[in-house]
N, C-alpha and C. Protein backbone atom coordinates (compact mmCIF):
# COMPACT_ATOMS: atom_id res chain seq x y z
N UNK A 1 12.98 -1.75 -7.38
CA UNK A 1 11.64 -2.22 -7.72
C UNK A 1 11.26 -1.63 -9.07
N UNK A 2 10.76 -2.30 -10.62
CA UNK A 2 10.28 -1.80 -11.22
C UNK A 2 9.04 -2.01 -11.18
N UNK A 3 8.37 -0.50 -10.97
CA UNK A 3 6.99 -0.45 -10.82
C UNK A 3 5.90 -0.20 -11.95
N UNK A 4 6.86 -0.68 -13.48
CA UNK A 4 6.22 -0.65 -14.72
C UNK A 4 5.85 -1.66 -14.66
N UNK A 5 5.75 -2.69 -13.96
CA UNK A 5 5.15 -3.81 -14.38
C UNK A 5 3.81 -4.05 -13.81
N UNK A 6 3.17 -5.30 -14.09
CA UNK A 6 1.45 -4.90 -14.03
C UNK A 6 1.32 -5.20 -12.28
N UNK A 7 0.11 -4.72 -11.66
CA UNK A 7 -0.50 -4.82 -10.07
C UNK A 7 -0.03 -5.72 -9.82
N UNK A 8 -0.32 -7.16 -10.22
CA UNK A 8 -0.07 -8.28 -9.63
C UNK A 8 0.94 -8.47 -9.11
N UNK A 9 2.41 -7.95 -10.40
CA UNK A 9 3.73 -8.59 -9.98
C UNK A 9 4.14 -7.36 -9.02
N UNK A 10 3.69 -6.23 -8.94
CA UNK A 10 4.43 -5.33 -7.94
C UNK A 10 3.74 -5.25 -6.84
N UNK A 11 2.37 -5.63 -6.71
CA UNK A 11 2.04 -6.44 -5.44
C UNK A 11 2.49 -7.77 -4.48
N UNK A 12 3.04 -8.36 -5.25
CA UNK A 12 3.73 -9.94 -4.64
C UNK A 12 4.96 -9.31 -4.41
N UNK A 13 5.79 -8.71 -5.10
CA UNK A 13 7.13 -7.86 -5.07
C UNK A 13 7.35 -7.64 -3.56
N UNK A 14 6.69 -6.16 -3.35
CA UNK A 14 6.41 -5.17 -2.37
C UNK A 14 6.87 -6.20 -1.40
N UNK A 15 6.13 -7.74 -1.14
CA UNK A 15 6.34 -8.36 0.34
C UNK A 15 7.73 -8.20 0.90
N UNK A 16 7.67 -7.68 2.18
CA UNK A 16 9.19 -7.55 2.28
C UNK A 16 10.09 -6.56 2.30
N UNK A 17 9.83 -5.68 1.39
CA UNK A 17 10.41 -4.37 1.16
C UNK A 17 10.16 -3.72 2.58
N UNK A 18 11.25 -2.58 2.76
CA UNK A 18 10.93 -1.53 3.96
C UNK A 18 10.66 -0.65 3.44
N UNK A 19 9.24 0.15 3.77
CA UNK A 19 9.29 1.64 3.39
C UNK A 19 9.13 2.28 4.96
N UNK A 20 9.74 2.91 4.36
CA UNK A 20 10.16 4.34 5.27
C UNK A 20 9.18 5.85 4.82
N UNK A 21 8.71 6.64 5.47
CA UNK A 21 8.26 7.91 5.11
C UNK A 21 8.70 8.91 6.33
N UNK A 22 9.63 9.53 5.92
CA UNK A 22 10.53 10.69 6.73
C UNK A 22 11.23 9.20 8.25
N UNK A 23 11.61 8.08 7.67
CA UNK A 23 12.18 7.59 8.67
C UNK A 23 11.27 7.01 9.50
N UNK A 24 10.11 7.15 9.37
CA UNK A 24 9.38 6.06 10.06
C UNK A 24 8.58 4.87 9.11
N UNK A 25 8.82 4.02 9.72
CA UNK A 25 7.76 2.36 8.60
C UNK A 25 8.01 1.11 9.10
N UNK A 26 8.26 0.65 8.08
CA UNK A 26 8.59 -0.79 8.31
C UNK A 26 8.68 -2.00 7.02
N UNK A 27 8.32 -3.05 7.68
CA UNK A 27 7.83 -3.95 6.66
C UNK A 27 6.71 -4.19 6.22
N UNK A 28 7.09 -4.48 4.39
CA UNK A 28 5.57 -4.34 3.64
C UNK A 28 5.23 -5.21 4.05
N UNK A 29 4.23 -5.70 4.75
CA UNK A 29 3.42 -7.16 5.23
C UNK A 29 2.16 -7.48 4.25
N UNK A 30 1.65 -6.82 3.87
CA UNK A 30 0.36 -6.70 3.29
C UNK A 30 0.02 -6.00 2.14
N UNK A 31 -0.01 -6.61 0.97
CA UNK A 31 -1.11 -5.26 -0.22
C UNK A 31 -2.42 -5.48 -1.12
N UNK A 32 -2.66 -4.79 -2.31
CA UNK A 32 -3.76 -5.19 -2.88
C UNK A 32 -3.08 -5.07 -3.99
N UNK A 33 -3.87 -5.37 -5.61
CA UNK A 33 -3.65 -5.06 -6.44
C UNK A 33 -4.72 -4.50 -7.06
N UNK A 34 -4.62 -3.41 -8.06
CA UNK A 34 -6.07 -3.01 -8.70
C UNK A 34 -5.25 -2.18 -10.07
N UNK A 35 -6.26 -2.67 -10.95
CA UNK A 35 -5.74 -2.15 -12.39
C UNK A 35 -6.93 -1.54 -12.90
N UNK A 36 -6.67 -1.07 -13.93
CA UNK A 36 -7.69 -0.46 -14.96
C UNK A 36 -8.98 -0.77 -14.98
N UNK A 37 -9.31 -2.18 -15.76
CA UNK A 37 -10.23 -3.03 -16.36
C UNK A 37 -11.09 -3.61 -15.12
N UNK A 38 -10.32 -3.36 -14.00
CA UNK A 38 -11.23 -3.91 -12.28
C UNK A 38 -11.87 -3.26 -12.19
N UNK A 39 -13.37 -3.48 -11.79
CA UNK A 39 -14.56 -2.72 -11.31
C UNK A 39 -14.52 -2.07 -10.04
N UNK A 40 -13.10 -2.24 -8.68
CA UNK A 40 -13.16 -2.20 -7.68
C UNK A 40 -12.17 -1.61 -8.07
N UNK A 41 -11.54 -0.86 -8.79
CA UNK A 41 -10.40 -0.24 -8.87
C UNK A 41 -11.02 1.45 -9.08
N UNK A 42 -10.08 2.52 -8.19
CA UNK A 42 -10.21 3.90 -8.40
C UNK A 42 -10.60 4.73 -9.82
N UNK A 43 -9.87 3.61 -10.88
CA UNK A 43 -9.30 3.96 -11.86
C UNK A 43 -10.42 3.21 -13.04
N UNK A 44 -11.14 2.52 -12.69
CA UNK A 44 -12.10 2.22 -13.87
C UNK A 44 -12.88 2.57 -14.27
N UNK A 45 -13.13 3.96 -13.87
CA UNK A 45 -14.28 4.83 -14.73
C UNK A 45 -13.91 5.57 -15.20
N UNK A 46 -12.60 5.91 -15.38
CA UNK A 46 -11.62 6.78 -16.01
C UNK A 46 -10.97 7.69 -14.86
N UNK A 47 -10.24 8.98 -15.35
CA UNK A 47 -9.63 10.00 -14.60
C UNK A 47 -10.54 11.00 -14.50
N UNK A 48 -10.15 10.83 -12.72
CA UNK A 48 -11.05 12.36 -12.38
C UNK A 48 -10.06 13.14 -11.57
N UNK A 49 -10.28 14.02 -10.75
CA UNK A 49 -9.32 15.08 -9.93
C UNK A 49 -8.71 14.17 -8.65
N UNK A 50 -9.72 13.24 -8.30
CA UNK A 50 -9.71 12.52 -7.35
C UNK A 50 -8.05 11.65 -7.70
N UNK A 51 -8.28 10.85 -8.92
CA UNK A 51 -7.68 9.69 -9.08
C UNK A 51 -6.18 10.10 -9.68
N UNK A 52 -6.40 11.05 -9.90
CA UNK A 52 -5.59 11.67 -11.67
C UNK A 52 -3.83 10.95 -11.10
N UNK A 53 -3.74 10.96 -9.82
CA UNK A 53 -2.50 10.30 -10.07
C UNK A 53 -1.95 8.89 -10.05
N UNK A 54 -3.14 8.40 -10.27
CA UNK A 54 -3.06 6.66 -10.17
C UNK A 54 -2.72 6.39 -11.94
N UNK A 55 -3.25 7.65 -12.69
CA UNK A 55 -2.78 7.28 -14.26
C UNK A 55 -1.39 8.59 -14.57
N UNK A 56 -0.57 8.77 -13.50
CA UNK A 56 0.44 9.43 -13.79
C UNK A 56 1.77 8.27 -13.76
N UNK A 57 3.00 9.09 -13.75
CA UNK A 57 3.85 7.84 -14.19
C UNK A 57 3.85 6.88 -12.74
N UNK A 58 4.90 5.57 -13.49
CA UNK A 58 4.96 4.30 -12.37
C UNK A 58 6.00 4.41 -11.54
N UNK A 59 5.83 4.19 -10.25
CA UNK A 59 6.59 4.71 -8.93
C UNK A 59 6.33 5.93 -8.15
N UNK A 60 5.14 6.33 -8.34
CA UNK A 60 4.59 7.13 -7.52
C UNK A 60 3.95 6.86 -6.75
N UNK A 61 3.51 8.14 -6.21
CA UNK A 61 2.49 7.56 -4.43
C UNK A 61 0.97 7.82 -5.43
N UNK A 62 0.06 7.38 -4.80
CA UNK A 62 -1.61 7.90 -4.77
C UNK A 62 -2.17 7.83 -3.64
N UNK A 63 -2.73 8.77 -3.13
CA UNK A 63 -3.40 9.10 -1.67
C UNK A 63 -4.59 9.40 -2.26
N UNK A 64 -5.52 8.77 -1.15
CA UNK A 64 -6.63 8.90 -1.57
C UNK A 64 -7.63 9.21 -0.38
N UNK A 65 -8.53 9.54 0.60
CA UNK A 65 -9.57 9.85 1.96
C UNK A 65 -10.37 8.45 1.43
N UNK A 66 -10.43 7.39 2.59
CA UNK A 66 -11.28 6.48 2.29
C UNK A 66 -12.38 6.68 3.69
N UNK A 67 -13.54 6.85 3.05
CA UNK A 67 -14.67 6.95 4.23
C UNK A 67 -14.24 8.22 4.58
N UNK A 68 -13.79 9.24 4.22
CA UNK A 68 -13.64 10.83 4.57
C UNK A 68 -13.10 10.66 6.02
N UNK A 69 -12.13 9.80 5.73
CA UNK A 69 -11.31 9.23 7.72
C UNK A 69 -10.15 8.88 7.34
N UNK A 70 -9.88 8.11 6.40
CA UNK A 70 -8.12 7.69 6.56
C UNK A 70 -7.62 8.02 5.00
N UNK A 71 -6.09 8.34 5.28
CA UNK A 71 -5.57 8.46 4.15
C UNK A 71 -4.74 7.34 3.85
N UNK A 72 -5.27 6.72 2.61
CA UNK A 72 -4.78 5.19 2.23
C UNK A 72 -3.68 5.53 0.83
N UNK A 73 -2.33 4.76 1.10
CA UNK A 73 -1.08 4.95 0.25
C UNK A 73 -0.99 4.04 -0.84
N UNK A 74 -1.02 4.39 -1.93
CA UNK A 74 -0.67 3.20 -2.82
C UNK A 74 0.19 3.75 -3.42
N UNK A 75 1.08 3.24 -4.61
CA UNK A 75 1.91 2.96 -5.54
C UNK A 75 2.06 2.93 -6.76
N UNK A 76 1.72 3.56 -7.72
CA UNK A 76 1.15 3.63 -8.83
C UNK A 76 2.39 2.52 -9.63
N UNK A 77 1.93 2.19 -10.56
CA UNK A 77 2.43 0.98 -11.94
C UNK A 77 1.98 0.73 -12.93
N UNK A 78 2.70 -0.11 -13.64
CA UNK A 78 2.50 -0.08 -15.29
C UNK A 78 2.83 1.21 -15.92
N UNK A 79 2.56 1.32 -17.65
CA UNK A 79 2.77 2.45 -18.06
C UNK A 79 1.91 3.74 -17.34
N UNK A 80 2.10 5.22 -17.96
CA UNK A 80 1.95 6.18 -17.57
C UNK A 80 0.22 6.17 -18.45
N UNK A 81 -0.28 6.65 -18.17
CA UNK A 81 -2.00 6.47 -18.38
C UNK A 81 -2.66 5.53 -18.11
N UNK A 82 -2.02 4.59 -17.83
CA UNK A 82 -2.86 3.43 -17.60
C UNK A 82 -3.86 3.19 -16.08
N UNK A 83 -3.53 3.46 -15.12
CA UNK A 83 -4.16 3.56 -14.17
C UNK A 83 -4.00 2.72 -13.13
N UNK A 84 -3.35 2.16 -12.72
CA UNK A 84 -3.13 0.40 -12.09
C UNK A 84 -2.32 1.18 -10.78
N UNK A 85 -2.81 0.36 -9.85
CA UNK A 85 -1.84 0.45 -8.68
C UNK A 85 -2.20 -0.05 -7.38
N UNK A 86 -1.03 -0.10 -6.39
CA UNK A 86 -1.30 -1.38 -5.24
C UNK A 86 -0.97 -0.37 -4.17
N UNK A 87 -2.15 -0.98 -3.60
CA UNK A 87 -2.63 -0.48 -1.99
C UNK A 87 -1.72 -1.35 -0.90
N UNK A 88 -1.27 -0.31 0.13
CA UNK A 88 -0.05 -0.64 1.15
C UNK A 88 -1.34 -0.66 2.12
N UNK A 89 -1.12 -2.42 2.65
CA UNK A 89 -2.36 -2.70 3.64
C UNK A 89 -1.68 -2.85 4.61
N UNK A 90 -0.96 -3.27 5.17
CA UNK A 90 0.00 -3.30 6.29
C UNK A 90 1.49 -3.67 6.15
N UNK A 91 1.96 -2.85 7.58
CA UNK A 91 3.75 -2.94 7.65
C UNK A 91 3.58 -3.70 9.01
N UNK A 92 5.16 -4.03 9.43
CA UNK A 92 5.33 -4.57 10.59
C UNK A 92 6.27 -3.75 11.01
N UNK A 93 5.99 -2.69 12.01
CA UNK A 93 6.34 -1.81 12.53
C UNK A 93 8.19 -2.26 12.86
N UNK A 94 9.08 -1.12 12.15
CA UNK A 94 10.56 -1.31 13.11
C UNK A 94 11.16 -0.13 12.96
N UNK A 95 10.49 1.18 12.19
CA UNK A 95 11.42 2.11 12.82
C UNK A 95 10.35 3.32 12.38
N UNK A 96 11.17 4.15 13.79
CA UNK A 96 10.21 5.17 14.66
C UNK A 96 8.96 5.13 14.83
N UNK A 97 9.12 3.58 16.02
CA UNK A 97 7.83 2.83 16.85
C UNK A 97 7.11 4.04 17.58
N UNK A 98 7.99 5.07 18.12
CA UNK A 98 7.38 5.65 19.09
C UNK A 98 6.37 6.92 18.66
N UNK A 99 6.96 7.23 17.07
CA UNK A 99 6.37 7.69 16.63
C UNK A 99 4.90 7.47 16.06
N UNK A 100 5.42 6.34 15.64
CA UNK A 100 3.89 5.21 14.86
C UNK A 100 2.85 5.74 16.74
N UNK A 101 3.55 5.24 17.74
CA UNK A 101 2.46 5.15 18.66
C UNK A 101 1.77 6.42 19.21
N UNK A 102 2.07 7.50 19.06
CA UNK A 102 2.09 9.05 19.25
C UNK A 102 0.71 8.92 18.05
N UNK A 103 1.18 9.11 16.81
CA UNK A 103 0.13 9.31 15.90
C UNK A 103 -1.26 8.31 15.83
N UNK A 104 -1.07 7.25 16.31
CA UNK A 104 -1.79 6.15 16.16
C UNK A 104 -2.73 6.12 17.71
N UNK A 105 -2.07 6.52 18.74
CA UNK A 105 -2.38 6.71 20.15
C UNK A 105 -2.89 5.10 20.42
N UNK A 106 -2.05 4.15 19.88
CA UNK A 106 -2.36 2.97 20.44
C UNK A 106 -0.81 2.48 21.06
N UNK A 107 -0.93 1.06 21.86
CA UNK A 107 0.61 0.88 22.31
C UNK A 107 0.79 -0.61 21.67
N UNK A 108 0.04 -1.73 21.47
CA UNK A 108 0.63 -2.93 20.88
C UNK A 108 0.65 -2.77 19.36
N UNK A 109 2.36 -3.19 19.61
CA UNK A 109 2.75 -2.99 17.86
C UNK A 109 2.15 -3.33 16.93
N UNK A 110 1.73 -4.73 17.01
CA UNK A 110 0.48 -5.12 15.95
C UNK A 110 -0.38 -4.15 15.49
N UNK A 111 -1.01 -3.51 16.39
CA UNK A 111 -2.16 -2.35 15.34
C UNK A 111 -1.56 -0.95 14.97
N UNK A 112 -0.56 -0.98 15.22
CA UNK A 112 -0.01 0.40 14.50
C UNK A 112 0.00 0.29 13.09
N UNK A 113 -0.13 -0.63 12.49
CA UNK A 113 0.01 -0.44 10.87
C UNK A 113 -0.50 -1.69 10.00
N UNK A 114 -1.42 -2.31 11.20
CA UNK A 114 -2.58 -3.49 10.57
C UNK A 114 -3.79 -3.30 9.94
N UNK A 115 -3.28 -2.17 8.81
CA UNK A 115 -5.18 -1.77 7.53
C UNK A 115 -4.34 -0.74 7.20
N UNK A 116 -4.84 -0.49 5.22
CA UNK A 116 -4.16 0.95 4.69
C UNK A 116 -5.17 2.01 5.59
N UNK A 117 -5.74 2.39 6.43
CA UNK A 117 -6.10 3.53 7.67
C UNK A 117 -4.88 3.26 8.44
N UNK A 118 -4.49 2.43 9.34
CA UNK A 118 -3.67 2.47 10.19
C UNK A 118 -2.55 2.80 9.63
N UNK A 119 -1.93 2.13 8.54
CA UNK A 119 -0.21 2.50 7.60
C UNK A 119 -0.39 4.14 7.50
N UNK A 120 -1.75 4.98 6.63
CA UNK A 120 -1.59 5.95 6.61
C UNK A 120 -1.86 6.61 7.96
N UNK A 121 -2.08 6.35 8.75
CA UNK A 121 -1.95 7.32 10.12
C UNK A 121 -0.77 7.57 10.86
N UNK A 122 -0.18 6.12 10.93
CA UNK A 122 1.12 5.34 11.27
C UNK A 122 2.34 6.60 10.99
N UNK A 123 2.24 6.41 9.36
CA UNK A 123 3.22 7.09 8.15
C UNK A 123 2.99 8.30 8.76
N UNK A 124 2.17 8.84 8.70
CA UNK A 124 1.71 10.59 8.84
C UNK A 124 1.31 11.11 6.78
N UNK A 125 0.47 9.80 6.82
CA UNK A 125 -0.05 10.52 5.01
C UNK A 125 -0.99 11.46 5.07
N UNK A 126 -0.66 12.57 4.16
CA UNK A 126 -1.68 13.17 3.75
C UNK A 126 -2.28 13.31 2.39
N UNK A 127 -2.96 14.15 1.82
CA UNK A 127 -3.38 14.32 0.51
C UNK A 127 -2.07 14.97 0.17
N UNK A 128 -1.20 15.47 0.79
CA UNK A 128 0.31 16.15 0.19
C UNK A 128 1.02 15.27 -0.31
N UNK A 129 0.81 13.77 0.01
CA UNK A 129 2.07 12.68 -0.87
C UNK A 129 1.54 12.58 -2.05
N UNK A 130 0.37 12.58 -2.25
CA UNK A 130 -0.27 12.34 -3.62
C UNK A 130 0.76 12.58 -4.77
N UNK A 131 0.81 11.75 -5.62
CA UNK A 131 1.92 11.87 -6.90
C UNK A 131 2.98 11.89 -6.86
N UNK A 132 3.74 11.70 -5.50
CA UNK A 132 4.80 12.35 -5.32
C UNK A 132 6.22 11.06 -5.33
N UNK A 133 7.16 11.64 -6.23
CA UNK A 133 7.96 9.69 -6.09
C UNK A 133 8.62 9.26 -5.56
N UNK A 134 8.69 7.94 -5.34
CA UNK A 134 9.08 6.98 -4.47
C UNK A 134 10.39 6.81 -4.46
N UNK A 135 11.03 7.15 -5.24
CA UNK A 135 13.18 7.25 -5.05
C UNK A 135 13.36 8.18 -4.59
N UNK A 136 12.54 9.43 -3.99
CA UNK A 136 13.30 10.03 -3.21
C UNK A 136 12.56 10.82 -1.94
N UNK A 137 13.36 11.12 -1.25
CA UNK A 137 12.26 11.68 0.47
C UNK A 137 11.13 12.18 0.09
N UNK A 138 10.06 12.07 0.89
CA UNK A 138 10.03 11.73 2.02
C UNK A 138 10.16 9.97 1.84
N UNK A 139 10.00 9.60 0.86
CA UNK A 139 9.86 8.04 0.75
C UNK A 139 10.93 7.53 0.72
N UNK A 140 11.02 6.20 1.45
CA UNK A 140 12.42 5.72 1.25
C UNK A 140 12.32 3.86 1.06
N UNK A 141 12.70 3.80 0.05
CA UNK A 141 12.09 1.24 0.20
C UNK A 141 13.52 0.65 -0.38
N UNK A 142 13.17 -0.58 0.97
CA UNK A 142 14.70 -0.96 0.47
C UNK A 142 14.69 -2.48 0.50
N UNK A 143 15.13 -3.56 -0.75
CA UNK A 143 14.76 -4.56 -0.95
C UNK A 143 15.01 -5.24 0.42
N UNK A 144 14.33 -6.50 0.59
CA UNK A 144 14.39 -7.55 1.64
C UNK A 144 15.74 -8.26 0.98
N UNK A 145 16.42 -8.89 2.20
CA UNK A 145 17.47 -9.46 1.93
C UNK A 145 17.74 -10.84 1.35
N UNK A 146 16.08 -11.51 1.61
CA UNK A 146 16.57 -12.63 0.94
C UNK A 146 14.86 -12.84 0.81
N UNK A 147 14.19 -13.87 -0.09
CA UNK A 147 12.88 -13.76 -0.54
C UNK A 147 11.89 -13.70 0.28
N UNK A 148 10.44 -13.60 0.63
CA UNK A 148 9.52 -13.56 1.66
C UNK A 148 9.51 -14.77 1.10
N UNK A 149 8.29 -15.44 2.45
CA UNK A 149 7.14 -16.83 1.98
C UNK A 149 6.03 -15.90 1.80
N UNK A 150 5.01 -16.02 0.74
CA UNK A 150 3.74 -15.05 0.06
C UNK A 150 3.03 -15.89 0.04
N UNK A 151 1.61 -15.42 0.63
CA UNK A 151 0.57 -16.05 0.58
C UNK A 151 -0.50 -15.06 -0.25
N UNK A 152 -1.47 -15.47 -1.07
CA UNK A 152 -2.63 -14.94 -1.14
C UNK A 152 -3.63 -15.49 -1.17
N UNK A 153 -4.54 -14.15 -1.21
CA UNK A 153 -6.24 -14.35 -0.64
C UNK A 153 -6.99 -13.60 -2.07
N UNK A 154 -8.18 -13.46 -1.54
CA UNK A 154 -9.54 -12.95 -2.26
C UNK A 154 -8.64 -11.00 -0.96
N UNK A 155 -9.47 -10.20 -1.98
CA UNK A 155 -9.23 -8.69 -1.26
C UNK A 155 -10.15 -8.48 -0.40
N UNK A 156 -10.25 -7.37 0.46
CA UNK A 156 -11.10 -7.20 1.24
C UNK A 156 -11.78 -6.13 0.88
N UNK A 157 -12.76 -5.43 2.57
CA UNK A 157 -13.29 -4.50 2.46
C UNK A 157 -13.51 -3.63 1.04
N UNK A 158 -14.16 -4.29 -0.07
CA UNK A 158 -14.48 -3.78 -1.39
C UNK A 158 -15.76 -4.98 -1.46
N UNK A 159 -16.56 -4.21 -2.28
CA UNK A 159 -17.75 -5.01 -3.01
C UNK A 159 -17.70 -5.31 -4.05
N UNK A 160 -17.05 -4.86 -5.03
CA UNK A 160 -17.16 -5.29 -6.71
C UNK A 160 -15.81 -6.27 -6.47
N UNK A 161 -15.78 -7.01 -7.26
CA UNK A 161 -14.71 -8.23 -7.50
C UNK A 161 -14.35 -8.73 -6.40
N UNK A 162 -14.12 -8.68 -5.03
CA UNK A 162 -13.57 -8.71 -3.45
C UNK A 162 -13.20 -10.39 -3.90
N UNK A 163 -13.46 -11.13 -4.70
CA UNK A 163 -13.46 -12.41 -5.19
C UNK A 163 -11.71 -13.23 -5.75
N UNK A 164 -11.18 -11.61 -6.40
CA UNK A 164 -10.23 -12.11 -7.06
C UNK A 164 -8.96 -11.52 -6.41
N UNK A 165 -8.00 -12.99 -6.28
CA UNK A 165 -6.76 -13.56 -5.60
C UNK A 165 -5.62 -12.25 -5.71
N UNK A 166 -6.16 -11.20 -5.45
CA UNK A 166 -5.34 -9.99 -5.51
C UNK A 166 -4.82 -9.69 -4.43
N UNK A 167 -4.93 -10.21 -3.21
CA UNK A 167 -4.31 -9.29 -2.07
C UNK A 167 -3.16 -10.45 -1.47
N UNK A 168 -1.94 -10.06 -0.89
CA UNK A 168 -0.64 -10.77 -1.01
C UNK A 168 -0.28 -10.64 0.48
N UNK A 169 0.18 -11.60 1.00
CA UNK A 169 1.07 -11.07 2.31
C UNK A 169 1.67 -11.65 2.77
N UNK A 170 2.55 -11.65 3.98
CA UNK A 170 3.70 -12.48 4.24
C UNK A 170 2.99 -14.01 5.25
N UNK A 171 3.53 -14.70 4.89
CA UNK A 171 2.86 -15.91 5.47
C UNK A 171 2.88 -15.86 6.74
N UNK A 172 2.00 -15.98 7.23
CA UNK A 172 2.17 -16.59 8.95
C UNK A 172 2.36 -14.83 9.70
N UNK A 173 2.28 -13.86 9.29
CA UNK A 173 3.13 -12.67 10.34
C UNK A 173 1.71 -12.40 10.79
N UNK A 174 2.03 -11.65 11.99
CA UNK A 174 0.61 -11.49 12.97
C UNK A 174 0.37 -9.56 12.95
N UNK A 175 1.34 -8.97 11.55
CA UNK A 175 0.77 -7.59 11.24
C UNK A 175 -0.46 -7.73 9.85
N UNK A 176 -0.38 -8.94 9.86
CA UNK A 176 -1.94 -8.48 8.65
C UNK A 176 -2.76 -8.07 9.14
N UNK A 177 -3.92 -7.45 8.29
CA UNK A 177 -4.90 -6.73 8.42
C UNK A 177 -6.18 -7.72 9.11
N UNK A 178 -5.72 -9.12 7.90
CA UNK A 178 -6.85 -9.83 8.18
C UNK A 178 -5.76 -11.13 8.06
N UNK A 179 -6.13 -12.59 8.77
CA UNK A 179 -5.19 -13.50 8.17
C UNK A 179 -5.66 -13.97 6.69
N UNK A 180 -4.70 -14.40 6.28
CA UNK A 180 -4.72 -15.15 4.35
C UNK A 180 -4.85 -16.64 4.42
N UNK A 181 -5.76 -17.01 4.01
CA UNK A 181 -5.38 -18.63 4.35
C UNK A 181 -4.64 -19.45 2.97
């Protein structure tokens, strides 16, 4: 995956991919995109302590506490200052289910990893992945074997822009967050 390239294309990318964190994940089913110049992005009021690794280099993690309750995983991209990066909204659970269900304390596979809250609970994220990169453990992504079908939507749960065709996911699978029409 090159993750120098802008939100959009490493958001449509992602569909498909397996990530793994210490051996447990799945499939990317679901993401967002958010860059610089977006009003709904971490990263558009500049760098603070909070964000600082969403403008570090491309192929990293960014963890972030959303609602001081879940830790949500994204991906940092594009060049190094720039700030851009895509939110992991859901997987489709296939390895270390039992684990996903332990941390998650739910039992139908579907909600183990249907919203970036559930992926990061799922995963076991903390504020410790923050910055940390994606070629090597705890992270592990490995291309899909042959192309997804991609659908997109308008993004969710955000108020500024929630309008624009940024959020991507696999057509028809019943681990989205929300369906895409």
């Amino acid at each position: 995956m090159d993750f120098e390239q802008n939100p959009l294309a490493v958001a449509r990318q992602l569909i498909g991919w397996t990530l793994q964190v210490d051996g447990v994940g799945g499939v990317i089913v679901e993401t967002e995109a958010y860059d610089a110049d977006d009003p709904a992005s971490h990263s558009f009021g500049g760098r603070t302590a909070r964000n600082s690794a969403m403008f570090g280099p491309p192929g990293h993690a960014y963890v972030y506490l959303s609602y001081g309750l879940h830790w949500c995983l994204n991906f940092v991209c594009r060049e190094a200052g720039h700030g851009a990066a895509v939110l992991i909204r859901a997987l489709q659970p296939t390895h270390g289910v039992d684990v996903m269900r332990a941390r998650r304390g739910v039992e139908p596979l579907r909600l183990l990893a249907s919203g970036p809250g559930r992926v990061g609970q799922a995963l076991g994220i903390s504020r410790s992945f923050d910055a940390l990169p994606l070629d090597r453990p705890p992270f592990q992504l490995q291309a899909p074997a042959c192309a997804a079908d991609i659908a997109c939507g308008p993004r969710i749960g955000i108020s500024k822009a929630a309008e624009l065709p940024w959020r991507f996911g696999l057509a028809g699978s019943p681990y989205l967050s929300k369906p895409l029409r």
